[in-house]
N, C-alpha and C. Protein backbone atom coordinates (compact mmCIF):
# COMPACT_ATOMS: atom_id res chain seq x y z
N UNK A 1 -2.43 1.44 -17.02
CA UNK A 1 -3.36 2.23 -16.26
C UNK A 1 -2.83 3.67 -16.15
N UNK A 2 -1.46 3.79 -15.69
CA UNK A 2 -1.20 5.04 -15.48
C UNK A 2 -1.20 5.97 -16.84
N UNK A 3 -1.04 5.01 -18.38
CA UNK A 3 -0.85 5.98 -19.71
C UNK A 3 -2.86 6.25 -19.83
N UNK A 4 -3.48 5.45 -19.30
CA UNK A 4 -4.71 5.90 -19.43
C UNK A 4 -5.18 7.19 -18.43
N UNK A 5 -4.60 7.23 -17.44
CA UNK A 5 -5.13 8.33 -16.18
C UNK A 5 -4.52 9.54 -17.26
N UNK A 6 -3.41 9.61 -17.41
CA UNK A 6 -2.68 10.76 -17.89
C UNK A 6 -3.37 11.13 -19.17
N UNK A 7 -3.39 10.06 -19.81
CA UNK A 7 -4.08 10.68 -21.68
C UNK A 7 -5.23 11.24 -21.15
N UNK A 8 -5.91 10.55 -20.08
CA UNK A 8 -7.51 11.34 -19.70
C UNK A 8 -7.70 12.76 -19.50
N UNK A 9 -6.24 13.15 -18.33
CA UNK A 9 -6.23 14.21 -17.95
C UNK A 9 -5.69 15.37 -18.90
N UNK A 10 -4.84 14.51 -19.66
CA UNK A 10 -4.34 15.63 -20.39
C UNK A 10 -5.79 15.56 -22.16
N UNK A 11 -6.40 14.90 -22.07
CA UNK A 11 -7.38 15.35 -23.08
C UNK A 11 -8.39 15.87 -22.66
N UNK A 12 -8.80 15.95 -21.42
CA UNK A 12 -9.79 16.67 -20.86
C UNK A 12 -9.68 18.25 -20.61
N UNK A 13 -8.47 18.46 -20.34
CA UNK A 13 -7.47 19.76 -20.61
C UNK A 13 -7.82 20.14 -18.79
N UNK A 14 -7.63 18.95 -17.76
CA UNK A 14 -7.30 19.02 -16.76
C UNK A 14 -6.13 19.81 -16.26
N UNK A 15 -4.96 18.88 -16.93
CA UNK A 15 -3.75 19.19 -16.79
C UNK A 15 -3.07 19.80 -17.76
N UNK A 16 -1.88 20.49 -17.44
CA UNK A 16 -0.72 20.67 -19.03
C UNK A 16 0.52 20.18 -18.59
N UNK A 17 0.97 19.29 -18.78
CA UNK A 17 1.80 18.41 -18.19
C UNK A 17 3.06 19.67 -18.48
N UNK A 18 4.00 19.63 -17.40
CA UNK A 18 5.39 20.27 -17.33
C UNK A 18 6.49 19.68 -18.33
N UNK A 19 6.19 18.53 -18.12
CA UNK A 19 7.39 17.65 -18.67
C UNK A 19 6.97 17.11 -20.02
N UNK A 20 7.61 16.00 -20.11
CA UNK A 20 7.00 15.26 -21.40
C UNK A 20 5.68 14.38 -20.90
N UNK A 21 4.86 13.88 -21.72
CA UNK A 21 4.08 13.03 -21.27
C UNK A 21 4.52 11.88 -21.32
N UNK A 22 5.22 11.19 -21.68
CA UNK A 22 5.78 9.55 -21.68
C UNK A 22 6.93 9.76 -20.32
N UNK A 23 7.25 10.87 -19.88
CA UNK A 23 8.00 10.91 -18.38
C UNK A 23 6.94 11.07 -17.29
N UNK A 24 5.57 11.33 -17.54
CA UNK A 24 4.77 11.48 -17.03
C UNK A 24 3.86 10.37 -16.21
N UNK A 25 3.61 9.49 -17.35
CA UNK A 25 3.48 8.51 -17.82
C UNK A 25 4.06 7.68 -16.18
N UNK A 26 5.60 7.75 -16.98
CA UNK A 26 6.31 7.03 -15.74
C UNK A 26 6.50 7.28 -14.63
N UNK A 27 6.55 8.57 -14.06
CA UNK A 27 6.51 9.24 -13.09
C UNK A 27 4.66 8.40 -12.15
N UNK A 28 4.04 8.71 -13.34
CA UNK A 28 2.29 8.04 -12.46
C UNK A 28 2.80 6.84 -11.78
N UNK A 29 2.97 6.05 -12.96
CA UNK A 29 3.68 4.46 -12.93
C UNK A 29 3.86 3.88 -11.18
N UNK A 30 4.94 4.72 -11.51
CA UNK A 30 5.76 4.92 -10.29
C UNK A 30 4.93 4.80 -8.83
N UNK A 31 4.22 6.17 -8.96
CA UNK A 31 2.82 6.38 -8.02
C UNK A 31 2.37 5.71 -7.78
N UNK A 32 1.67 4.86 -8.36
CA UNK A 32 0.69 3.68 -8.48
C UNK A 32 1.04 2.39 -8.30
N UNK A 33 1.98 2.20 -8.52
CA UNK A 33 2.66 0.54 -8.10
C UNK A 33 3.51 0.99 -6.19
N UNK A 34 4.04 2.19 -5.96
CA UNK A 34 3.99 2.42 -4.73
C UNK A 34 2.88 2.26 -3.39
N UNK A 35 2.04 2.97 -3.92
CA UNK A 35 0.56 3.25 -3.58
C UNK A 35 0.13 1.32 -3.48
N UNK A 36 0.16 0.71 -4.30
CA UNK A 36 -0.57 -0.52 -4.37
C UNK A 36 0.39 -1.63 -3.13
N UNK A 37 1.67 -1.09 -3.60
CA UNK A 37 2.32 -2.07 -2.76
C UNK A 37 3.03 -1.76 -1.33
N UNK A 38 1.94 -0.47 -0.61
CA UNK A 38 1.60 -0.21 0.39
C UNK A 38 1.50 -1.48 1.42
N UNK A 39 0.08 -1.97 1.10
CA UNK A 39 -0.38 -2.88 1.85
C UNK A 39 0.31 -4.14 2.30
N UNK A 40 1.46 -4.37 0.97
CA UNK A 40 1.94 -5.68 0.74
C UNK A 40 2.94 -5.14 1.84
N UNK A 41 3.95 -4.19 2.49
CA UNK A 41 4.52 -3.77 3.18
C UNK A 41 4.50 -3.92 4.54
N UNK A 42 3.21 -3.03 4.89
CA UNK A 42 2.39 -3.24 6.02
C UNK A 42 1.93 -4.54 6.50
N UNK A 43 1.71 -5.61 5.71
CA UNK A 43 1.42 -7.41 5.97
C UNK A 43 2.76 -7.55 5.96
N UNK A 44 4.10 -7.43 5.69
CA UNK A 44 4.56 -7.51 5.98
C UNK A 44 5.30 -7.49 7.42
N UNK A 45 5.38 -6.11 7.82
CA UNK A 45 5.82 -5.66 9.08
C UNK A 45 4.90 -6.33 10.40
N UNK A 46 3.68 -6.56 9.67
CA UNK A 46 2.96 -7.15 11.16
C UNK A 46 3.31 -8.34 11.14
N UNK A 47 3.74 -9.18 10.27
CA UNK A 47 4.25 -10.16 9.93
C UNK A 47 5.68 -10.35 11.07
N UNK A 48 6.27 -9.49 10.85
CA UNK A 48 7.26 -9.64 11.96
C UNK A 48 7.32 -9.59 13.13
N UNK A 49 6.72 -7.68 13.11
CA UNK A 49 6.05 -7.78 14.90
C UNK A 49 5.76 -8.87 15.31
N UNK A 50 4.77 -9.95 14.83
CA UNK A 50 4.13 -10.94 15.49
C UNK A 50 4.84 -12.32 15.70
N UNK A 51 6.05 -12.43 15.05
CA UNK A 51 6.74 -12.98 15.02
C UNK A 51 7.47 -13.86 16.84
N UNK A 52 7.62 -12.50 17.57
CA UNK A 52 7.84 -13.07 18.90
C UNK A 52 6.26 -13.67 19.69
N UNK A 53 5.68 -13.97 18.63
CA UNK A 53 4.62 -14.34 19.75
C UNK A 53 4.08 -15.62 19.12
N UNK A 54 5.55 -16.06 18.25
CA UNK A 54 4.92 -17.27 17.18
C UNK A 54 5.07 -18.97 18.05
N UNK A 55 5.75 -18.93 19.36
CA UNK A 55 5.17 -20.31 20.06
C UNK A 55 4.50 -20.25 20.55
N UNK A 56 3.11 -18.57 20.86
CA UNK A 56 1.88 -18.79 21.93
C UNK A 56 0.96 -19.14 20.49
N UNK A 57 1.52 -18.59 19.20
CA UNK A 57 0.28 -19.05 18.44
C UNK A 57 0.58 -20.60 18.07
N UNK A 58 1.44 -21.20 18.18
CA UNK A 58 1.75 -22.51 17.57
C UNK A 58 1.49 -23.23 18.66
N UNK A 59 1.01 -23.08 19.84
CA UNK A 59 0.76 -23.63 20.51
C UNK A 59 -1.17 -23.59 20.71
N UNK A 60 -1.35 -22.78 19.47
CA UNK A 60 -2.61 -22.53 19.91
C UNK A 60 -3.42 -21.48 20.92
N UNK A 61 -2.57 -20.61 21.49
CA UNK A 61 -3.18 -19.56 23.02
C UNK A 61 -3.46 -18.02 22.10
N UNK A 62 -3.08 -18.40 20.94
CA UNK A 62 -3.31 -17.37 20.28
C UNK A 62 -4.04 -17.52 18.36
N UNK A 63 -4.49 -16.46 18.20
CA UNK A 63 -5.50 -16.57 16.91
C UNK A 63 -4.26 -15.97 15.95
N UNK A 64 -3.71 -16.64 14.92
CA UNK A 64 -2.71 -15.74 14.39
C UNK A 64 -3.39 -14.67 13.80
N UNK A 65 -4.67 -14.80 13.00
CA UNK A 65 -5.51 -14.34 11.92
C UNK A 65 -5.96 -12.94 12.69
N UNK A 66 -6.53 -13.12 13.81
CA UNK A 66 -6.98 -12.04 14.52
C UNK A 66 -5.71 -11.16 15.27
N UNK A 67 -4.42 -12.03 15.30
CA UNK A 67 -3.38 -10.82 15.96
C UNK A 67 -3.34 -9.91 14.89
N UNK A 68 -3.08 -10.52 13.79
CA UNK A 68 -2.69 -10.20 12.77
C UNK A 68 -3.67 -8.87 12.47
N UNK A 69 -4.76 -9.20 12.40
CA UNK A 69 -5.60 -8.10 12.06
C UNK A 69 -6.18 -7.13 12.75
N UNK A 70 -5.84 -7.60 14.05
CA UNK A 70 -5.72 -6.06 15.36
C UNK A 70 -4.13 -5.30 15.10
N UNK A 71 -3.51 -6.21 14.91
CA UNK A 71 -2.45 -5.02 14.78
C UNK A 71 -1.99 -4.62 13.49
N UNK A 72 -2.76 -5.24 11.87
CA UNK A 72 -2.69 -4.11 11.05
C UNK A 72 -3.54 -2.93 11.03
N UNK A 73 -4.85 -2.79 11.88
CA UNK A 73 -5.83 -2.16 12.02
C UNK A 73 -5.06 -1.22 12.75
N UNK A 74 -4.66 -1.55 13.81
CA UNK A 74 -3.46 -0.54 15.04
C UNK A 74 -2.53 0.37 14.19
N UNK A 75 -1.89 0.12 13.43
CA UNK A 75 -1.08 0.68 12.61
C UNK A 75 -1.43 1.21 11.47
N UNK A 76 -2.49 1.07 10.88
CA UNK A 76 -3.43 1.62 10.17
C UNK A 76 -3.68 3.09 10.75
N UNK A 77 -4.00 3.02 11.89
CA UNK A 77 -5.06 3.91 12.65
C UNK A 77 -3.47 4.81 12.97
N UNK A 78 -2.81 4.80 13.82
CA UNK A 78 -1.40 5.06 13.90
C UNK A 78 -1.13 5.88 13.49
N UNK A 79 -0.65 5.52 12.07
CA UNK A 79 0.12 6.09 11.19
C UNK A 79 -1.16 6.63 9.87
N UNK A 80 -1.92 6.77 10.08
CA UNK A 80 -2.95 7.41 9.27
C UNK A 80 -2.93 7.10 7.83
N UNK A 81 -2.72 5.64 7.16
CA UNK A 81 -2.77 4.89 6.47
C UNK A 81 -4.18 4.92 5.60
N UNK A 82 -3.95 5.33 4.03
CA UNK A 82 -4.75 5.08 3.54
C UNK A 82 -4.72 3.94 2.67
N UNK A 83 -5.55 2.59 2.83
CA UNK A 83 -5.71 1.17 2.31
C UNK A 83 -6.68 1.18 0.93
């Protein structure tokens, strides 16, 4: 994906790349698998936060699904997170 964004830009004569284009290339790469594995991060961390509150949900007094998703929404909003 990222050798396709770049060949686009650089045949469209968007860009003139500084560097080489196969460092370019990787440099996107880079971007883009960061960017993606954002989210996987963030499910993470709420993952923990919620963690001290894992015998009210195992007991049932709590929705894990919905903690879960008020407080990635919370932190979303927060930290000005683009998903």
């Amino acid at each position: 994906m990222a050798k396709q964004i770049v060949n686009n830009l650089v045949s469209k004569g968007l860009i003139e790349p500084a560097i080489a284009v196969e460092r370019l290339i990787e440099e996107t790469e880079t971007l883009l698998l960061d960017e993606l594995m954002a989210e996987d991060r963030l499910n993470d961390e709420v993952r923990q936060l919620l963690k001290k509150y894992e015998s009210e949900i195992e007991k049932g007094r709590l929705d894990f699904r919905k903690l879960f998703d008020m407080t990635k929404h919370k932190l979303v909003r927060e930290r000005n997170i683009v998903l």
